[in-house]
Protein backbone atom coordinates (compact mmCIF):
# COMPACT_ATOMS: atom_id res chain seq x y z
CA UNK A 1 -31.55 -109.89 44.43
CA UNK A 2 -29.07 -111.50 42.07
CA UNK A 3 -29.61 -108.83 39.44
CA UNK A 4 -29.12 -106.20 41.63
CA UNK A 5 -26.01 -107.86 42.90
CA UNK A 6 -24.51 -107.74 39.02
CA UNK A 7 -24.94 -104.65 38.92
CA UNK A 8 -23.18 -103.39 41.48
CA UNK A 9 -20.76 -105.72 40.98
CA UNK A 10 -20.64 -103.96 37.72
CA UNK A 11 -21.03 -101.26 38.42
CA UNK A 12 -17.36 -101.23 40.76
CA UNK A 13 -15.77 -102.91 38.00
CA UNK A 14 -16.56 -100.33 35.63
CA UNK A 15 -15.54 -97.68 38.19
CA UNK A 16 -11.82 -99.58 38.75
CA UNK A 17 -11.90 -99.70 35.33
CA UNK A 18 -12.32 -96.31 34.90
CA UNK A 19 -10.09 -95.05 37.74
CA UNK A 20 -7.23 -97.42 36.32
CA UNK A 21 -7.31 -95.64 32.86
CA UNK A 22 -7.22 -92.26 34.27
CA UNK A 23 -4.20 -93.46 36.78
CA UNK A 24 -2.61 -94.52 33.50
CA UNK A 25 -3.27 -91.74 31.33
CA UNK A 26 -1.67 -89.57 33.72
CA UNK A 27 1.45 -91.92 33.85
CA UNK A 28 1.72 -91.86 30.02
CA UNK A 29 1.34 -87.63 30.03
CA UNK A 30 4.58 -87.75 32.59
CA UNK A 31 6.35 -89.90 30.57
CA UNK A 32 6.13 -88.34 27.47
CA UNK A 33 6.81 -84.82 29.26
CA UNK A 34 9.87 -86.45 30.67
CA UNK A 35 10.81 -87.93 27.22
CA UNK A 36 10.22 -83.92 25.85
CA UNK A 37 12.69 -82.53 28.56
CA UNK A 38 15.20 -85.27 28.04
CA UNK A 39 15.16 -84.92 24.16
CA UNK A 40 16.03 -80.65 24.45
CA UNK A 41 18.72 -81.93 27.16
CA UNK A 42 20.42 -84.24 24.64
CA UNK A 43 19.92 -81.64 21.60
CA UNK A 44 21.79 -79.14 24.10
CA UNK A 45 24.47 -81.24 24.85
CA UNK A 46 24.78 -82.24 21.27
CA UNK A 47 25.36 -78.93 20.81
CA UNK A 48 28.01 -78.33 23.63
CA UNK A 49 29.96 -81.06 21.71
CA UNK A 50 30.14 -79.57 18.66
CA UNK A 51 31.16 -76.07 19.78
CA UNK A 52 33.74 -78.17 21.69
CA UNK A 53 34.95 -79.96 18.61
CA UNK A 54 34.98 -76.85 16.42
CA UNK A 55 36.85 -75.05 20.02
CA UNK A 56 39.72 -78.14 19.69
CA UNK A 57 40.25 -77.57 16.07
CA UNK A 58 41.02 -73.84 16.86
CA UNK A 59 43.36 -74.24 19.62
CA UNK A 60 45.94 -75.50 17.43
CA UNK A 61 45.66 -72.91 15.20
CA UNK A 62 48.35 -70.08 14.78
CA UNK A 63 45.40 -67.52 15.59
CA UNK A 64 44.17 -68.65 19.03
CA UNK A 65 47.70 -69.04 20.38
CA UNK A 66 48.85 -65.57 19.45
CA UNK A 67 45.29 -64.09 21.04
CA UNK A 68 45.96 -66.29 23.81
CA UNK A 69 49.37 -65.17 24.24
CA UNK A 70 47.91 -61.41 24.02
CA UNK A 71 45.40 -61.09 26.40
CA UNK A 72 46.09 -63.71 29.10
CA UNK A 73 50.26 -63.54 28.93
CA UNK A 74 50.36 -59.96 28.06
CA UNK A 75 53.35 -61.42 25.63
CA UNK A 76 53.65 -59.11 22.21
CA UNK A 77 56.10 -59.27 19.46
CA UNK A 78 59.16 -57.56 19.66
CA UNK A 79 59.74 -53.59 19.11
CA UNK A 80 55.79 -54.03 19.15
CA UNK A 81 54.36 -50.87 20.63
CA UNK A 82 51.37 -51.00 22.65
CA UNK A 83 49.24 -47.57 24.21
CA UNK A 84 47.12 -48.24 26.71
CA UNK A 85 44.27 -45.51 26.99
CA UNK A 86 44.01 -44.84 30.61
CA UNK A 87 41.08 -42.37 29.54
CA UNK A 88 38.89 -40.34 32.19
């Protein structure tokens, strides 16, 4: 009677055991997916910032304010001719 007691005491250990491991295995896949996504996220942003940075160096150049000054203030220089093609 005892040994057949052990056993199945052993036997549900080795089954919590078992169902424990799995639980955690599946934890540890999430979290590493997780860590994945949030790694691309950071690399994108990263990259945001930079084009930002290279964006603020350019907006004090010469160039970007006389393209800005073209196309969103439609201001030119003067006796500067400009044909607009009102095409078909």
């Amino acid at each position: 009677m005892k040994k057949t007691l052990k056993k199945v005491f052993l036997i549900i250990i080795g089954i919590y055991v078992l169902i424990t491991l799995i639980n955690q295995q599946k934890a540890l896949n999430q979290y590493s997916k997780n860590e994945q996504e949030l790694a691309e996220q950071i690399q994108q942003q990263e990259d945001i910032k930079q084009e930002l940075a290279e964006k603020k160096d350019d907006v004090n150049s010469l160039d970007f304010i006389e393209q800005t000054a073209r196309e969103k203030l439609d201001m030119y220089y003067p006796n500067e001719k400009i044909y607009i093609d009102q095409g078909l």
